[in-house]
N, C-alpha and C. Protein backbone atom coordinates (compact mmCIF):
# COMPACT_ATOMS: atom_id res chain seq x y z
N UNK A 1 8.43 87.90 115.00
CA UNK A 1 9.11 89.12 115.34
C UNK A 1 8.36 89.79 116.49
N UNK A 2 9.32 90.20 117.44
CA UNK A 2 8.63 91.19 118.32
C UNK A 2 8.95 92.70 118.68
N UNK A 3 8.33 93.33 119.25
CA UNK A 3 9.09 94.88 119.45
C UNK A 3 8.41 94.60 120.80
N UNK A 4 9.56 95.61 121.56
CA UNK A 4 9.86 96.04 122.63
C UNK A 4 10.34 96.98 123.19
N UNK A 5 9.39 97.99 123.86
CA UNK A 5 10.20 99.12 124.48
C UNK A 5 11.30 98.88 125.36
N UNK A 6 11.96 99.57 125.11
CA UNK A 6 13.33 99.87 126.11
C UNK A 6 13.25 101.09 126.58
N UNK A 7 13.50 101.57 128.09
CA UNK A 7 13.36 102.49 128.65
C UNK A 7 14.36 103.03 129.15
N UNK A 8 14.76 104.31 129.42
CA UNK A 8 15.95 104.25 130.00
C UNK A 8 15.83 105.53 131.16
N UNK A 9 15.89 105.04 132.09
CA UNK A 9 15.34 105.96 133.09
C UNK A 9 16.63 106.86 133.94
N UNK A 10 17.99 106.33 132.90
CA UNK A 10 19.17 107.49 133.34
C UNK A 10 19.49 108.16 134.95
N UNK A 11 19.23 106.53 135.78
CA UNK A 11 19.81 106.80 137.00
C UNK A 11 18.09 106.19 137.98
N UNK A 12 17.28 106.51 137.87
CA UNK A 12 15.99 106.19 138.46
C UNK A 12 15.40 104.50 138.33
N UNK A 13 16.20 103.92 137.66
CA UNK A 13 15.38 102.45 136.89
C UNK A 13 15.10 101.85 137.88
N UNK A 14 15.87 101.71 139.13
CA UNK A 14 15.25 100.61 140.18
C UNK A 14 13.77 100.70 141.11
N UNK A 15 13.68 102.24 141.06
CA UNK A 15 12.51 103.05 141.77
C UNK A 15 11.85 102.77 140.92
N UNK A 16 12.37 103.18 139.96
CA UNK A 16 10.63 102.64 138.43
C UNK A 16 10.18 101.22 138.37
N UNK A 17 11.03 100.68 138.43
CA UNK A 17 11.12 98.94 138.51
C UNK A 17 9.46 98.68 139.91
N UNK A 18 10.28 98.95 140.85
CA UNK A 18 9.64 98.91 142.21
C UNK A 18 8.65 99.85 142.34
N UNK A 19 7.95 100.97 141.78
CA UNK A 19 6.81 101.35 141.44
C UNK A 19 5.96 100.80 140.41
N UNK A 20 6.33 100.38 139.10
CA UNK A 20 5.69 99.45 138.39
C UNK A 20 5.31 98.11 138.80
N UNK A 21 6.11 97.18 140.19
CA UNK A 21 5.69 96.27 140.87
C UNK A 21 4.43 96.50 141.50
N UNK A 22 4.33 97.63 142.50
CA UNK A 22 3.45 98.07 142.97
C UNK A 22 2.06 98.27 142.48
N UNK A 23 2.05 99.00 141.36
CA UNK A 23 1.06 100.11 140.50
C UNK A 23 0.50 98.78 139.53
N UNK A 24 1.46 97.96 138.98
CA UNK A 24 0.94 97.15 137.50
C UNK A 24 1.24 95.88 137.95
N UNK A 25 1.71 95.38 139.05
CA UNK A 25 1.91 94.00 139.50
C UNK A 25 3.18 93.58 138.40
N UNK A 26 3.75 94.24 138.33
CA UNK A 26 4.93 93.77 137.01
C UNK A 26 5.73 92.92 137.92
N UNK A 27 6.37 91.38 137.43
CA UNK A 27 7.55 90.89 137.61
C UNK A 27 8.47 91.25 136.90
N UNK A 28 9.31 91.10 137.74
CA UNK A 28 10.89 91.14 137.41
C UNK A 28 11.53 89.76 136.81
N UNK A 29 11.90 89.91 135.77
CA UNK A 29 12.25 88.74 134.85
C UNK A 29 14.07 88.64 134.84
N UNK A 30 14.65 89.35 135.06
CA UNK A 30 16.30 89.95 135.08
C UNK A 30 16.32 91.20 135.23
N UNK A 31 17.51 91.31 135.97
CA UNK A 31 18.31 92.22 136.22
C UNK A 31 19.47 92.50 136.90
N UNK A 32 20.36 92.99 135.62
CA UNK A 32 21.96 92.93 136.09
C UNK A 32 22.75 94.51 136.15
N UNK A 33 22.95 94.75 137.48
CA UNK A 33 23.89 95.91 137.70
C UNK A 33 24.95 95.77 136.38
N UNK A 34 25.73 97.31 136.83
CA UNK A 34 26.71 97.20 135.39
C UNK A 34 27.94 96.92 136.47
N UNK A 35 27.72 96.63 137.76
CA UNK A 35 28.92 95.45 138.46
C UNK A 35 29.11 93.85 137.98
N UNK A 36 28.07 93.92 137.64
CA UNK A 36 28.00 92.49 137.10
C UNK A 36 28.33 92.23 135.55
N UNK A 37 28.48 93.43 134.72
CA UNK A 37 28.96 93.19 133.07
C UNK A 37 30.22 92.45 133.62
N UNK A 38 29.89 91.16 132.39
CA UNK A 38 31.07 90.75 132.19
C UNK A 38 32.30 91.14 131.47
N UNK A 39 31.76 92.54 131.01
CA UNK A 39 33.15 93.32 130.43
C UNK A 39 32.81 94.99 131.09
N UNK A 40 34.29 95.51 131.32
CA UNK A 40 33.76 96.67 131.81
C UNK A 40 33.47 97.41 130.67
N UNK A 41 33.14 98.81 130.75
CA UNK A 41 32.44 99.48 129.68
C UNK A 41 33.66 100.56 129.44
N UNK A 42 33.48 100.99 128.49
CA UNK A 42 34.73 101.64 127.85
C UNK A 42 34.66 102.98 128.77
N UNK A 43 35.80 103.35 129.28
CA UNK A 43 36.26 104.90 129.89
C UNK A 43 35.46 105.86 129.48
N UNK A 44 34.40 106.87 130.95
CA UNK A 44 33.96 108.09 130.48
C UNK A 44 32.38 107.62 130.02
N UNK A 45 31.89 106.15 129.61
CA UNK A 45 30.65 105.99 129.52
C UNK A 45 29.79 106.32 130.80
N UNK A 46 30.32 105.54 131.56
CA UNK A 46 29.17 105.96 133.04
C UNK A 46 29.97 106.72 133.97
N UNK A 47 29.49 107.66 134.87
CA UNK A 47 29.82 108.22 135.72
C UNK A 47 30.27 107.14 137.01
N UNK A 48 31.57 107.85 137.49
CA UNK A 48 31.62 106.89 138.85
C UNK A 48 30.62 107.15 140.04
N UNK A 49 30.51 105.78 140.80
CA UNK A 49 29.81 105.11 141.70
C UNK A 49 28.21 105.20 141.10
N UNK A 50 28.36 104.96 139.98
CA UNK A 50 27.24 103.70 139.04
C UNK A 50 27.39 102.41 138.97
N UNK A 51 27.68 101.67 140.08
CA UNK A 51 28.73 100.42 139.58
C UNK A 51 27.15 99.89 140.17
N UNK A 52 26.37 100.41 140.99
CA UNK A 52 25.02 99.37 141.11
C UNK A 52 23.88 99.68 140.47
N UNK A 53 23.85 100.97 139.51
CA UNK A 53 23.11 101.15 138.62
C UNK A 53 22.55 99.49 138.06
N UNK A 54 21.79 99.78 137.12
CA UNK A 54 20.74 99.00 136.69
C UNK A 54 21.45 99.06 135.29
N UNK A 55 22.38 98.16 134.72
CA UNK A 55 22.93 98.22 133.19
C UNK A 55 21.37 97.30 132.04
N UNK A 56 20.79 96.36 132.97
CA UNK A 56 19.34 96.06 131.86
C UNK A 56 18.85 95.20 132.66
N UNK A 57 17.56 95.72 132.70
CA UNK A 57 16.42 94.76 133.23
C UNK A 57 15.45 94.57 132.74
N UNK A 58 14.58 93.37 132.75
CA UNK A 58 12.79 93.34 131.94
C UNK A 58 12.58 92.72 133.17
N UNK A 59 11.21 93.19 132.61
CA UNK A 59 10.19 92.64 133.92
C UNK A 59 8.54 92.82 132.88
N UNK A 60 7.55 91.95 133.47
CA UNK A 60 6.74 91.39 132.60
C UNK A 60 5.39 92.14 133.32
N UNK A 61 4.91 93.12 132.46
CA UNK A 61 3.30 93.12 133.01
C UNK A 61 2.62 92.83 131.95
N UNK A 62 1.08 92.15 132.80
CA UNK A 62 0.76 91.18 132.03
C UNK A 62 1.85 90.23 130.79
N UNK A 63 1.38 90.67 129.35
CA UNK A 63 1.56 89.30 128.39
C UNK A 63 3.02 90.10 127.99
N UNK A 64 3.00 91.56 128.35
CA UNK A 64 3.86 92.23 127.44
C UNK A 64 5.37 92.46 128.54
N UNK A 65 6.48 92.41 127.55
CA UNK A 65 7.97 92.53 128.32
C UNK A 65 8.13 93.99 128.05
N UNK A 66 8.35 94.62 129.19
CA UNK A 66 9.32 95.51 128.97
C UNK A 66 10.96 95.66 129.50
N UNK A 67 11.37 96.38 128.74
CA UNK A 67 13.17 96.19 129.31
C UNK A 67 13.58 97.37 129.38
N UNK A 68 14.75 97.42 130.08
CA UNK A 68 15.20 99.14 130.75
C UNK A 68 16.40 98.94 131.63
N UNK A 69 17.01 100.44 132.14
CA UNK A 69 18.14 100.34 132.28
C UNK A 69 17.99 101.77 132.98
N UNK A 70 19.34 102.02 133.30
CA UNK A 70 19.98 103.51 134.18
C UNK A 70 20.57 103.83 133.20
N UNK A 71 20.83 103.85 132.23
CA UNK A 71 21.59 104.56 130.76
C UNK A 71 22.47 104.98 131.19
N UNK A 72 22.90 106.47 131.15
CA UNK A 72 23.83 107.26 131.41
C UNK A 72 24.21 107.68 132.65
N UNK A 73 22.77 107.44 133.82
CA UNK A 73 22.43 107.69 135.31
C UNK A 73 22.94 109.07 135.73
N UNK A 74 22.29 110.37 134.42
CA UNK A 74 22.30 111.47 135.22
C UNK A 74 21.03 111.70 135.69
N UNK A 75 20.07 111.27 135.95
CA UNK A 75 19.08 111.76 136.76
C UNK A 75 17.80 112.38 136.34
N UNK A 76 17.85 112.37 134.83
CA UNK A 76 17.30 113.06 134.10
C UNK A 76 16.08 112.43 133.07
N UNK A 77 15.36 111.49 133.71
CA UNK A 77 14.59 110.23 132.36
C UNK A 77 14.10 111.67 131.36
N UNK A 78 14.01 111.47 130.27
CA UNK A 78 13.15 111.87 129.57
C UNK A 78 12.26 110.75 128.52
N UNK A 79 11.31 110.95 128.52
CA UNK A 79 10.29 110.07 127.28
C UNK A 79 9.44 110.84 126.94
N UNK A 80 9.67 111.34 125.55
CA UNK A 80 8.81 111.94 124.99
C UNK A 80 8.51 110.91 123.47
N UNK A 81 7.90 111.62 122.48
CA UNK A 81 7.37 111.22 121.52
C UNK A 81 6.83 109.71 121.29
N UNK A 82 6.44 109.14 122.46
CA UNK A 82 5.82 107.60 122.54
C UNK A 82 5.17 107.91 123.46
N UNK A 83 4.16 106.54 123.78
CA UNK A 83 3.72 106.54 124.72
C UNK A 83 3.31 105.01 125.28
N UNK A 84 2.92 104.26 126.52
CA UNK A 84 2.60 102.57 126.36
C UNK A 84 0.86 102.95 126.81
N UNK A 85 0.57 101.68 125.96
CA UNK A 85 -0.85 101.41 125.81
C UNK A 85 -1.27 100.36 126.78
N UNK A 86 -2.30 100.57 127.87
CA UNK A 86 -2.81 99.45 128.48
C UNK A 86 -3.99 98.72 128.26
N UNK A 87 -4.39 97.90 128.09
CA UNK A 87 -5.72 97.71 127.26
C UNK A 87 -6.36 96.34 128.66
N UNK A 88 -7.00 96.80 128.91
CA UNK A 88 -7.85 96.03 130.19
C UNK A 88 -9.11 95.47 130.04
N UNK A 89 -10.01 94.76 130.40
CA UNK A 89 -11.18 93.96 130.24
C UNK A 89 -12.22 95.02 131.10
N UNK A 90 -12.10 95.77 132.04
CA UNK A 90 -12.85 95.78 132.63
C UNK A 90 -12.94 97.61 133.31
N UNK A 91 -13.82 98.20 133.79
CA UNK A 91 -14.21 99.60 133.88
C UNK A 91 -12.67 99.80 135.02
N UNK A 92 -13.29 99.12 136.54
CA UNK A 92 -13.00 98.87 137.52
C UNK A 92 -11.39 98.60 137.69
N UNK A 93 -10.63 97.56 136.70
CA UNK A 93 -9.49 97.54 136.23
C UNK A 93 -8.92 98.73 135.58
N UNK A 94 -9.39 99.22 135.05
CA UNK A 94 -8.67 100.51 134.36
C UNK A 94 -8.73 101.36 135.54
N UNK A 95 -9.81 101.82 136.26
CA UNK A 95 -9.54 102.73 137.72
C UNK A 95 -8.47 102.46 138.13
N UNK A 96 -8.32 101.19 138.48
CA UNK A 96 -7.36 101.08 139.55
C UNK A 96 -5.77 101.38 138.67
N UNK A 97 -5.65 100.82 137.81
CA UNK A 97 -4.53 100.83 137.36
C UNK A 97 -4.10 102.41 136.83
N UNK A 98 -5.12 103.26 136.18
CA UNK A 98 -5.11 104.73 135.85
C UNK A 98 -4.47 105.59 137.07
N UNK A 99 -5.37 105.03 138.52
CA UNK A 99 -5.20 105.44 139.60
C UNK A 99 -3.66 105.51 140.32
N UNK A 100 -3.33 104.05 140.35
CA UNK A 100 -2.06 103.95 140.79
C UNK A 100 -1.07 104.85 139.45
N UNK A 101 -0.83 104.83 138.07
CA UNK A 101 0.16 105.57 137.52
C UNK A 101 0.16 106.82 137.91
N UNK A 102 -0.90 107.36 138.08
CA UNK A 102 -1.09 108.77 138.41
C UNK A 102 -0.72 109.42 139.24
N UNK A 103 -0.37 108.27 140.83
CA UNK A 103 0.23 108.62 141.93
C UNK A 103 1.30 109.28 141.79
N UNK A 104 2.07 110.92 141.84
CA UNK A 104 2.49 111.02 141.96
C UNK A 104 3.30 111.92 140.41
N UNK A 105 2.29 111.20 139.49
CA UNK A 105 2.46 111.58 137.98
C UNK A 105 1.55 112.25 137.71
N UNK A 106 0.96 112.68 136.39
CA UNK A 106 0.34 114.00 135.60
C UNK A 106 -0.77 113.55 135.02
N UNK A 107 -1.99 113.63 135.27
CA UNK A 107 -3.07 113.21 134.36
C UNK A 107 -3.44 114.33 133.49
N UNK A 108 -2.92 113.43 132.04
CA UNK A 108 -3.13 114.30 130.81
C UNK A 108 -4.67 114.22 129.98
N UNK A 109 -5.41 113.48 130.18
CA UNK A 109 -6.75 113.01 130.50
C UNK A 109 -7.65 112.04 131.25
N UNK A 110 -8.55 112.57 131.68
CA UNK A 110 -9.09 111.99 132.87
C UNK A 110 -9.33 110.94 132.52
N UNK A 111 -9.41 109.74 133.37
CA UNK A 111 -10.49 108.38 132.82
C UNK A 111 -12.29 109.13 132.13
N UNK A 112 -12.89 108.48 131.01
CA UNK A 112 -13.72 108.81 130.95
C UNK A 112 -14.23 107.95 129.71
N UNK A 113 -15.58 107.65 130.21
CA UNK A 113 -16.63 107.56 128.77
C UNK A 113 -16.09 107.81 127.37
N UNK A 114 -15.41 107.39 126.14
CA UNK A 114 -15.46 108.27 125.32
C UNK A 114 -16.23 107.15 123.85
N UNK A 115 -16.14 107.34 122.96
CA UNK A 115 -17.10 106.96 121.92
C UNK A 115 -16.31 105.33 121.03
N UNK A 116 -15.16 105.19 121.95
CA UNK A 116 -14.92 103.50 121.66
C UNK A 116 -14.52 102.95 122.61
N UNK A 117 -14.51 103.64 123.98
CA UNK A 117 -14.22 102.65 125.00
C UNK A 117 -14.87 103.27 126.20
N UNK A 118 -15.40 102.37 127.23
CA UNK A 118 -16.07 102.50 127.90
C UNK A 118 -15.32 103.44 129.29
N UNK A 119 -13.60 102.96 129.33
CA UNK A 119 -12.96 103.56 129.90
C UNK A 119 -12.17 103.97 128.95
N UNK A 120 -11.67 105.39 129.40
CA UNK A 120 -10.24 105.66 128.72
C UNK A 120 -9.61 106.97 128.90
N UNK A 121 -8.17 107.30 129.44
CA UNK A 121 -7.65 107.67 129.88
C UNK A 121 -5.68 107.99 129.77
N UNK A 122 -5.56 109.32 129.89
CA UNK A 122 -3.82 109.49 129.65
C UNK A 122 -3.21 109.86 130.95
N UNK A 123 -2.21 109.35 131.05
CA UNK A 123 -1.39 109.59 132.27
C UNK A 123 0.26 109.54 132.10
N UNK A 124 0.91 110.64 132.29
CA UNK A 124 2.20 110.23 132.45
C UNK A 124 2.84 110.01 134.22
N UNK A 125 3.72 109.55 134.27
CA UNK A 125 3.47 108.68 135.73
C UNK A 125 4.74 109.66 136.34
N UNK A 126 5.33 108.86 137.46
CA UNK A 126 5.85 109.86 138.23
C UNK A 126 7.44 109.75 137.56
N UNK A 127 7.69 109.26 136.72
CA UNK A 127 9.17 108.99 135.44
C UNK A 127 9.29 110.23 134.40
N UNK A 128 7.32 110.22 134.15
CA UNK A 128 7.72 110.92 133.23
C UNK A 128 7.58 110.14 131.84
N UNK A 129 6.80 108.86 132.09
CA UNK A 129 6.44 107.83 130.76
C UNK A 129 5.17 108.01 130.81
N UNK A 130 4.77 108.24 129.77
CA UNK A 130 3.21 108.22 129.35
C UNK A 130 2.46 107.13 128.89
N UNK A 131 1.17 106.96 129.38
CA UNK A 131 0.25 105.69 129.39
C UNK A 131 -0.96 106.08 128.95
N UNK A 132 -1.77 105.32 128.03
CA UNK A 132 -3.06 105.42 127.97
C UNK A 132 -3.59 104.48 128.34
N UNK A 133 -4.58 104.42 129.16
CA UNK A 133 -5.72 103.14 129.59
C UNK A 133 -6.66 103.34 129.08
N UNK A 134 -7.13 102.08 128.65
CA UNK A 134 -8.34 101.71 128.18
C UNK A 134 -9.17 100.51 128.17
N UNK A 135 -10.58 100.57 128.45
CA UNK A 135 -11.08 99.23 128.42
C UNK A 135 -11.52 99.00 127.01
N UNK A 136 -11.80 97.39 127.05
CA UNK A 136 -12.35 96.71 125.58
C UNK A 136 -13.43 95.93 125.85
N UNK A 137 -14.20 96.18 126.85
CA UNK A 137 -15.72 96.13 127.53
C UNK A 137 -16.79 95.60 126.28
């Protein structure tokens, strides 16, 4: 069995997509506009000229999949009450990667020293998804 976040970034998913390339080296594993459902979607679900919205995509950083979409594509991501965990080998690795989410997003704690990891750190990014980094040094 596996779990998997699903994200739904309600109009933003391709920018997130293409900042998570950037920031986490994430590939892109699929992704299909909702031009491409092979059935259309029932009347009043999506707003018109969503037809190149992002209906679901995953893309792989590191070992872990995540998957996501433009949901409703008003413009509005919200993610609250979760958060994704990064867990890194190394001080230097967590900088960089803390560094890049932050671009642009909210550091809710700094990288720092704390009493089980050598790095560790909260960030919600420029979506509006929250991350903790940490090393296992």
């Amino acid at each position: 069995m596996q779990i998997q976040p699903y994200l739904l970034f309600d109009g933003r998913c391709e920018e997130a997509i293409e900042f998570y390339r950037s920031a986490l080296s994430a590939e892109v594993t699929m992704l299909m506009r909702n031009k491409e459902s092979p059935e259309p979607p029932p009347p009043g679900v999506l707003p018109a000229g969503s037809e190149n919205k992002v209906m679901h995509a995953s893309f792989r950083i590191g070992d872990s999949v995540i998957m996501a979409s433009d949901g409703h594509c008003k413009g509005m991501p919200s993610f609250t009450g979760f958060l994704l965990t990064i867990t890194v080998p190394d001080t230097a690795t967590a900088d960089r990667l803390f560094n890049a989410l932050a671009d642009g997003g909210q550091v809710q704690m700094p990288l720092a020293k704390t009493f089980f990891s050598p790095r560790f750190g909260m960030v919600a990014d420029r979506f509006g998804v929250s991350w903790m980094v940490y090393t296992v040094e």
